[in-house]
PDB file of N, CA and C in Angstrom:
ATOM      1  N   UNK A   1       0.851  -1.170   0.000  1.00  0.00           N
ATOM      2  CA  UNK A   1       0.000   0.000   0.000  1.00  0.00           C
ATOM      3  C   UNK A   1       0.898   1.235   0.000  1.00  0.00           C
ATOM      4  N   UNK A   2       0.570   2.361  -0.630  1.00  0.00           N
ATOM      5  CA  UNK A   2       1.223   3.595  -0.972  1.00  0.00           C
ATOM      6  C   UNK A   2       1.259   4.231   0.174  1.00  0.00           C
ATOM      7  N   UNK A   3       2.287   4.836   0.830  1.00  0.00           N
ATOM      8  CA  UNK A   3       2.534   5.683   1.745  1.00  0.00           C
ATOM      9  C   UNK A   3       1.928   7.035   1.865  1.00  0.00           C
ATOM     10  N   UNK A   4       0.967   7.483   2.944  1.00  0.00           N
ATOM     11  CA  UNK A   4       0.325   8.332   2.757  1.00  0.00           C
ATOM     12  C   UNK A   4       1.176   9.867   2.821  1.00  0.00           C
ATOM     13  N   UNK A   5       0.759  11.087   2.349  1.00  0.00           N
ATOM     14  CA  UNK A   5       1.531  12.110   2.410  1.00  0.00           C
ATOM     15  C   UNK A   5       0.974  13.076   2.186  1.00  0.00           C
ATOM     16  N   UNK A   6       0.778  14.434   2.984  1.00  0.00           N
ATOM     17  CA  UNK A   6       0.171  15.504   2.453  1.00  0.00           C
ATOM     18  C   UNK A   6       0.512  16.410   1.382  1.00  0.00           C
ATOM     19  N   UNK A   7      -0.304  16.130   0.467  1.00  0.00           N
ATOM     20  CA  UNK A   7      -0.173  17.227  -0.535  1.00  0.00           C
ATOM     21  C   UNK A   7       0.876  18.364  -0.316  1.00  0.00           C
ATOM     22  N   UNK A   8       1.385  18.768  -1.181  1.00  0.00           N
ATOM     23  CA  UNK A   8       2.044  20.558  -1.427  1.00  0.00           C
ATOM     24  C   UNK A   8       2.060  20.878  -2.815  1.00  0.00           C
ATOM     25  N   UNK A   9       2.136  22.208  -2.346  1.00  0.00           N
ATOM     26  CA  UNK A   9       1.895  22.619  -3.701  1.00  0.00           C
ATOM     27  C   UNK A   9       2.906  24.052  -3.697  1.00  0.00           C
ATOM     28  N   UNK A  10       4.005  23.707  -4.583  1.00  0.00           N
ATOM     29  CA  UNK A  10       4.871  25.040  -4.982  1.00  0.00           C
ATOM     30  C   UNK A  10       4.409  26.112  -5.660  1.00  0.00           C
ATOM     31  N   UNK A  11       4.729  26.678  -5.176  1.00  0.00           N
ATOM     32  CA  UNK A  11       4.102  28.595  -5.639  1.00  0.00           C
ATOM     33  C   UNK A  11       4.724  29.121  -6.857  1.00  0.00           C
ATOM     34  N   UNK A  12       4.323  29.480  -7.807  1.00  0.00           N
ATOM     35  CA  UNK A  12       4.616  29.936  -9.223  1.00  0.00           C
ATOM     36  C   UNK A  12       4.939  31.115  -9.069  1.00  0.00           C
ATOM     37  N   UNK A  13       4.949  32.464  -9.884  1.00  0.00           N
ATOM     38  CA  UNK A  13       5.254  34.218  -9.565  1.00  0.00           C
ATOM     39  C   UNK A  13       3.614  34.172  -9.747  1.00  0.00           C
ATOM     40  N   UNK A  14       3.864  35.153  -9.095  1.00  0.00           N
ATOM     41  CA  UNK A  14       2.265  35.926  -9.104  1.00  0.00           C
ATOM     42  C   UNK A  14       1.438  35.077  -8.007  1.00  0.00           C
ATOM     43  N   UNK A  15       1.333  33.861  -7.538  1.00  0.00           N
ATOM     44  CA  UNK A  15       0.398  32.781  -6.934  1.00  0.00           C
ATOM     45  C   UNK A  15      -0.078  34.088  -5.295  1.00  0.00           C
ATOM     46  N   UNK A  16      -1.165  33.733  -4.820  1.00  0.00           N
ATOM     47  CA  UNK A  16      -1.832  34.341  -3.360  1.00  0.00           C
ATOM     48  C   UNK A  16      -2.124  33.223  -2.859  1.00  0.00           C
ATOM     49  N   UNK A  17      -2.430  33.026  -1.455  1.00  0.00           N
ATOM     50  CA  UNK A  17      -2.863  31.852  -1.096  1.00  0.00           C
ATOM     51  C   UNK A  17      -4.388  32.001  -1.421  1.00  0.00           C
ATOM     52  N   UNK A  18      -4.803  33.341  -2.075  1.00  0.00           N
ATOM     53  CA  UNK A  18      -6.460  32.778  -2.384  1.00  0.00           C
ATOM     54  C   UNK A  18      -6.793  32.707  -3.550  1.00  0.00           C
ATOM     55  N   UNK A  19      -5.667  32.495  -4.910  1.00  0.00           N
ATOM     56  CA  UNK A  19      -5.155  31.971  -5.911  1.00  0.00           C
ATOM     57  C   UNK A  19      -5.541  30.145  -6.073  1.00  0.00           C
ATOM     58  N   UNK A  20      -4.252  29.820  -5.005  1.00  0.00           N
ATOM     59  CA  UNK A  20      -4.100  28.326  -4.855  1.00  0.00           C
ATOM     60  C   UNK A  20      -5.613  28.193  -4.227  1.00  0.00           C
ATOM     61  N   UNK A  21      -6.192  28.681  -3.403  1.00  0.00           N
ATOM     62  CA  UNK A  21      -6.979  27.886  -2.595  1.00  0.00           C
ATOM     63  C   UNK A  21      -8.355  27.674  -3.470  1.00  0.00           C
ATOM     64  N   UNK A  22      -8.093  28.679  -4.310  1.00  0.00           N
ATOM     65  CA  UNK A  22      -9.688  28.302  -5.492  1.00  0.00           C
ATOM     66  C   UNK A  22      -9.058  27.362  -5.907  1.00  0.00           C
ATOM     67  N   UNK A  23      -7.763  27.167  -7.023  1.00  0.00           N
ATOM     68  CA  UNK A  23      -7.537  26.977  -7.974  1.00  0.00           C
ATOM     69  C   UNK A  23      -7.649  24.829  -7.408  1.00  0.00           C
ATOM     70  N   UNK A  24      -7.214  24.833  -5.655  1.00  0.00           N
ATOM     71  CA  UNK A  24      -7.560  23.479  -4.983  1.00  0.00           C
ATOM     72  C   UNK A  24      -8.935  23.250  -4.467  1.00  0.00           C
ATOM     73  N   UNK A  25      -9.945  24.035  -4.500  1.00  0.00           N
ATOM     74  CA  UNK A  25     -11.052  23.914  -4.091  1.00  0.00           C
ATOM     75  C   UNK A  25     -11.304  23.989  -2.432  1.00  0.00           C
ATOM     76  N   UNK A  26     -10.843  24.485  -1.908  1.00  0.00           N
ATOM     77  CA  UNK A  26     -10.592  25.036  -0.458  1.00  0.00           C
ATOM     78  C   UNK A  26     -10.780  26.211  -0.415  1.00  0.00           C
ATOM     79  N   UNK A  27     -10.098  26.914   1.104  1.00  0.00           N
ATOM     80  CA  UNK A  27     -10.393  28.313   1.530  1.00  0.00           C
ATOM     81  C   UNK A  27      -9.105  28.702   2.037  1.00  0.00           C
ATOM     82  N   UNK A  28      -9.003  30.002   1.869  1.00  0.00           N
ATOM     83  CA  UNK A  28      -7.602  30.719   2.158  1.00  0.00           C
ATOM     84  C   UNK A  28      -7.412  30.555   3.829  1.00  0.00           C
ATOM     85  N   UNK A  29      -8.812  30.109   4.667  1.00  0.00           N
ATOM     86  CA  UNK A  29      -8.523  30.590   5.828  1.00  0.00           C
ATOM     87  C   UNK A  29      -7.708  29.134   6.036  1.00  0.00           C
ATOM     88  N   UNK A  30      -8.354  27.782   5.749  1.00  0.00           N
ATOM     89  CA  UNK A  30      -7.481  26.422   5.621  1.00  0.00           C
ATOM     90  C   UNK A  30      -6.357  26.240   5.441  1.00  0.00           C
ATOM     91  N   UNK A  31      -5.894  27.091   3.963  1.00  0.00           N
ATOM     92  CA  UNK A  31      -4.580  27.141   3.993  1.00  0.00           C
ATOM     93  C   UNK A  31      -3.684  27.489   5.003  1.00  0.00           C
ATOM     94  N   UNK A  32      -3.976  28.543   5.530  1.00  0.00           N
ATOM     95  CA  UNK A  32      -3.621  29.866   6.683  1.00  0.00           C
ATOM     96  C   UNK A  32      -3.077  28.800   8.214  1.00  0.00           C
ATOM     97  N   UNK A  33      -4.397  27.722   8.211  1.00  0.00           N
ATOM     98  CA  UNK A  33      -4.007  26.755   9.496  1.00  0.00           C
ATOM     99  C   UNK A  33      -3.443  25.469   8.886  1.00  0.00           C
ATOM    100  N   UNK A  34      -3.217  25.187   7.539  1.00  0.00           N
ATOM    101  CA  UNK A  34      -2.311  24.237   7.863  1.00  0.00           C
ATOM    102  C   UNK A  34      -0.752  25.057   7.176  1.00  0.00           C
ATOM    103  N   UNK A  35      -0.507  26.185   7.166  1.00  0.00           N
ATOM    104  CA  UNK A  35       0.794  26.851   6.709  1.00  0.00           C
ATOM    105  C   UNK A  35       1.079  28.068   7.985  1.00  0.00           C
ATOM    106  N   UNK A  36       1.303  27.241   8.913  1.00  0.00           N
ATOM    107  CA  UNK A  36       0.802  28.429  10.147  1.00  0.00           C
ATOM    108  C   UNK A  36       1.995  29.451  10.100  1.00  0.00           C
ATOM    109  N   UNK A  37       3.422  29.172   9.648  1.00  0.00           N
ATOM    110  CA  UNK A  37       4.868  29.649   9.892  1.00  0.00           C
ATOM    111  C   UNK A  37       5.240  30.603   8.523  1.00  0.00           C
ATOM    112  N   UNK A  38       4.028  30.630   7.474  1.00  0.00           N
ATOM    113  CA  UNK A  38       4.061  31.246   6.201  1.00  0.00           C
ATOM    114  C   UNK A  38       3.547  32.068   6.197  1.00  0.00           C
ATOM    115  N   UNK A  39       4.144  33.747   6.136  1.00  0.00           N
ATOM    116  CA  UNK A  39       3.373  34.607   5.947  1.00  0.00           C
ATOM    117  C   UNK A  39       2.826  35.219   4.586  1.00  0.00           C
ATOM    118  N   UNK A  40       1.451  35.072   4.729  1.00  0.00           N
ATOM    119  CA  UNK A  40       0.354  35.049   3.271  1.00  0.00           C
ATOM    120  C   UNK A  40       0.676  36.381   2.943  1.00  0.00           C
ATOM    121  N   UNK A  41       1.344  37.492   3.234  1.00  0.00           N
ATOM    122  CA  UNK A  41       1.605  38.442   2.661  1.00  0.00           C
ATOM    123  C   UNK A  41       3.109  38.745   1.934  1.00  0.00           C
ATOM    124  N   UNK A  42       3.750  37.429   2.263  1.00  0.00           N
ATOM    125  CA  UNK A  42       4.969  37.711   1.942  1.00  0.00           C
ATOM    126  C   UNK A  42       5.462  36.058   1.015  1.00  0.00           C
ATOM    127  N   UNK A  43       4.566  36.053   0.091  1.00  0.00           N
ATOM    128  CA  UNK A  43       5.074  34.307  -0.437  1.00  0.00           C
ATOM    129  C   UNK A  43       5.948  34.679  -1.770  1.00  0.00           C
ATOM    130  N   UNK A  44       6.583  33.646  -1.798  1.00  0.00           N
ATOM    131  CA  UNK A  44       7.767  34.095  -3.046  1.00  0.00           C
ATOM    132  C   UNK A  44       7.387  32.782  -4.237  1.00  0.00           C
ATOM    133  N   UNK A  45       8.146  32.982  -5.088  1.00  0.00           N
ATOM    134  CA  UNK A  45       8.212  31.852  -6.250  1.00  0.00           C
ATOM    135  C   UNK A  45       8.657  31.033  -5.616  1.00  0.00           C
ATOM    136  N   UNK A  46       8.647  29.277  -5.513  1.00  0.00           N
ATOM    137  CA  UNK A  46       9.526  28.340  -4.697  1.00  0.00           C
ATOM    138  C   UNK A  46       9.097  27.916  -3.849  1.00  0.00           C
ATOM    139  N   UNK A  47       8.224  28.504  -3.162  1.00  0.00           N
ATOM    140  CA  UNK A  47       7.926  28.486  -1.745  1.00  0.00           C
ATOM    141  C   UNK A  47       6.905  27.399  -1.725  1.00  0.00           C
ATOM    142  N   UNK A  48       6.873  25.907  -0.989  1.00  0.00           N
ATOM    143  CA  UNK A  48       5.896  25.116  -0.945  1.00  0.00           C
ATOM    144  C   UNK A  48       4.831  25.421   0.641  1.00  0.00           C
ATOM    145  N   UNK A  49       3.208  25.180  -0.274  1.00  0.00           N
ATOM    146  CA  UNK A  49       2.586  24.895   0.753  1.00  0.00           C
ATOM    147  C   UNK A  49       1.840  23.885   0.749  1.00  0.00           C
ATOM    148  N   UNK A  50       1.635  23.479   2.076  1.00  0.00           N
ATOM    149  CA  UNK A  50       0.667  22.300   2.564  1.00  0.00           C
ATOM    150  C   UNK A  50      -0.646  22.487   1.918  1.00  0.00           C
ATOM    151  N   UNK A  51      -0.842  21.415   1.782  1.00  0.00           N
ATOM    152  CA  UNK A  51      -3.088  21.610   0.860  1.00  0.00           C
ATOM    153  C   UNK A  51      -3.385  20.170   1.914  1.00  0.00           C
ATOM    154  N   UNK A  52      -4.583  20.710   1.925  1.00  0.00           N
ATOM    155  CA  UNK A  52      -5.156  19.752   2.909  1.00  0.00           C
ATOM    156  C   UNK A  52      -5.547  18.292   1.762  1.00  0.00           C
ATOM    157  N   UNK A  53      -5.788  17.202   2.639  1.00  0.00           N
ATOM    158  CA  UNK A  53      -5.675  16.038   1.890  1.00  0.00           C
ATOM    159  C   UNK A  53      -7.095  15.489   1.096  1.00  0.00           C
ATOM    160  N   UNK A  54      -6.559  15.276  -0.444  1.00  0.00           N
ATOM    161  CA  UNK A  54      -7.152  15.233  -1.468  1.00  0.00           C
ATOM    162  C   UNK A  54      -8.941  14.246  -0.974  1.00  0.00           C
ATOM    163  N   UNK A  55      -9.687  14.569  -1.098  1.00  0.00           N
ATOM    164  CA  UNK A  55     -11.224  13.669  -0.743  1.00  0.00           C
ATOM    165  C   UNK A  55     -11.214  13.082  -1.738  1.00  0.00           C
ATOM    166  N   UNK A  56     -11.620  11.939  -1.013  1.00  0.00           N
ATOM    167  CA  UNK A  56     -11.996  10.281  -2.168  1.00  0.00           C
ATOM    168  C   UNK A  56     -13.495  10.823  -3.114  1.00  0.00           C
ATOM    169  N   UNK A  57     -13.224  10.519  -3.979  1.00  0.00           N
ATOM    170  CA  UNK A  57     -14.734  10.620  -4.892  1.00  0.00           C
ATOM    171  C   UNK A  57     -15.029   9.277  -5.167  1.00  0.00           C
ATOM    172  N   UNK A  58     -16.165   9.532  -5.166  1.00  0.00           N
ATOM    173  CA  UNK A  58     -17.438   8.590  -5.086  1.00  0.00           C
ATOM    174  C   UNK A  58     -17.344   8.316  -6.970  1.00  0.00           C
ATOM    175  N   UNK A  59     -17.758   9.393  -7.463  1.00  0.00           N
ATOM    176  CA  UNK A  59     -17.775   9.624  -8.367  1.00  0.00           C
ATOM    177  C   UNK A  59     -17.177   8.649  -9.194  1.00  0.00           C
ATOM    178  N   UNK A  60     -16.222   8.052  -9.740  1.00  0.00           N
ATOM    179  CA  UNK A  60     -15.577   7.618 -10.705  1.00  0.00           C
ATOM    180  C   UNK A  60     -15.794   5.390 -10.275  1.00  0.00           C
ATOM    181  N   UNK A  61     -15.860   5.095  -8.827  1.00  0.00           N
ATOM    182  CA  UNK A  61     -16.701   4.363  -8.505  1.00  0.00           C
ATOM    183  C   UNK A  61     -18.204   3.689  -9.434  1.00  0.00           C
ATOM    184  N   UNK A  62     -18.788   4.744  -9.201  1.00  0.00           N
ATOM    185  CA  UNK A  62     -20.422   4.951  -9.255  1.00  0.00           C
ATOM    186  C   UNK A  62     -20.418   4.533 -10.817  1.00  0.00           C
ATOM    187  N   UNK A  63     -19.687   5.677 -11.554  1.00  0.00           N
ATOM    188  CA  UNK A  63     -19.752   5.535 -13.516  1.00  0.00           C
ATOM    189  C   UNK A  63     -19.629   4.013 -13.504  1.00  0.00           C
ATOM    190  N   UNK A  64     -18.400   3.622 -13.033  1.00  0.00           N
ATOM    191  CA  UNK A  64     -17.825   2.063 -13.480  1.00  0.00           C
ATOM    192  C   UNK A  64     -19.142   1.732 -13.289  1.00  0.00           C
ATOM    193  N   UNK A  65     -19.942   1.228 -12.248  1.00  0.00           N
ATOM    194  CA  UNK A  65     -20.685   0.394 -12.041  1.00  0.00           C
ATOM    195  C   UNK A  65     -22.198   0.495 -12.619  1.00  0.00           C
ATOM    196  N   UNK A  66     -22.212   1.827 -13.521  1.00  0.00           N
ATOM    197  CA  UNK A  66     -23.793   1.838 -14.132  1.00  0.00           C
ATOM    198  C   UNK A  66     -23.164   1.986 -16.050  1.00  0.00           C
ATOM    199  N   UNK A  67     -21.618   2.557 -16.218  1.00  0.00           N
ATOM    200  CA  UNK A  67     -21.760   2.196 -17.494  1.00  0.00           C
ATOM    201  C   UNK A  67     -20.996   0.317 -17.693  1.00  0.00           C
ATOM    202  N   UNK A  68     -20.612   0.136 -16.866  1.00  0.00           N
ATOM    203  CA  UNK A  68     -19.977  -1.197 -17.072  1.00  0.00           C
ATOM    204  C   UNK A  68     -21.339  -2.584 -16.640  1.00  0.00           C
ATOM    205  N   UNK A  69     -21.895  -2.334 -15.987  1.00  0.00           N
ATOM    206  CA  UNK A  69     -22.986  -3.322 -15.933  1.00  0.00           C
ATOM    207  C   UNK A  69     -23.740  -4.003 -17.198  1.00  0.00           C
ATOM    208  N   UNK A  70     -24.206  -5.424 -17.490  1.00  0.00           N
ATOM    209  CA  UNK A  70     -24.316  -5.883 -18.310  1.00  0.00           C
ATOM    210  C   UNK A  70     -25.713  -5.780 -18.335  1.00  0.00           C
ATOM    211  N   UNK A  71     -26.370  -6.075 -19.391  1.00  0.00           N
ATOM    212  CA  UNK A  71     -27.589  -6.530 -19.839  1.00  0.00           C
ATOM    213  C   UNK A  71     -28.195  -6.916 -18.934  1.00  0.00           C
ATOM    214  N   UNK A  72     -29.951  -6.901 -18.730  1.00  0.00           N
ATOM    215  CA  UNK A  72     -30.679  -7.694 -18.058  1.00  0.00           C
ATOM    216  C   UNK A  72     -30.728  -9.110 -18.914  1.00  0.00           C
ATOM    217  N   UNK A  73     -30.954 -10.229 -18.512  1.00  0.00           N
ATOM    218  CA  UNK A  73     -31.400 -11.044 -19.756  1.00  0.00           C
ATOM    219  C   UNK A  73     -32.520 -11.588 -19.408  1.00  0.00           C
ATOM    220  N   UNK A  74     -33.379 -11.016 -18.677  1.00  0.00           N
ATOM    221  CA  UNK A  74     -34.788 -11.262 -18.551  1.00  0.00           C
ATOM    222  C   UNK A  74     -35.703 -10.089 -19.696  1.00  0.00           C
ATOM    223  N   UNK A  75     -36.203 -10.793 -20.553  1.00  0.00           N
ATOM    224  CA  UNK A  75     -37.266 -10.052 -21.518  1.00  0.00           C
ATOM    225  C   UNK A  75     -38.581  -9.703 -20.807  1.00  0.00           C
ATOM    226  N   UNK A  76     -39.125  -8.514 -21.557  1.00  0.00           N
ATOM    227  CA  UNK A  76     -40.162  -7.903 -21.035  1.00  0.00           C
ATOM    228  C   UNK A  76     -41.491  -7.983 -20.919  1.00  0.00           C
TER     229      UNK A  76
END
């Protein structure tokens, strides 16, 4: 089994933490508590931050099992 690990995500020029935090589907204030030692007014190119950990989707589950299902073979 794959070793678990929290996300990061390196900062490009120009990036805000309320940049990344749309661009991850989160909130700047999240970022803020898991990057507690990073000040959001002062981020540079290079600079990695923590993203909180990716949610399982259901989603890709669910498809398999309604486009992959076979035929009834009881007639009507």
């Amino acid at each position: 089994m794959p070793e678990m690990t929290n996300p990061r995500h390196k900062l490009r020029a120009g990036e805000s933490i309320r940049s990344v935090a749309a661009e991850r589907g989160t909130t700047p204030l999240k970022l803020m508590e898991l990057n507690p030692y990073v000040d959001p007014t002062a981020l540079r190119a290079g600079q990695e931050l923590n993203l909180p950990p990716a949610r399982a989707s259901l989603w890709p589950f669910l498809a398999r099992l309604i486009w992959n299902r076979k035929p009834s073979s009881r007639a009507p």
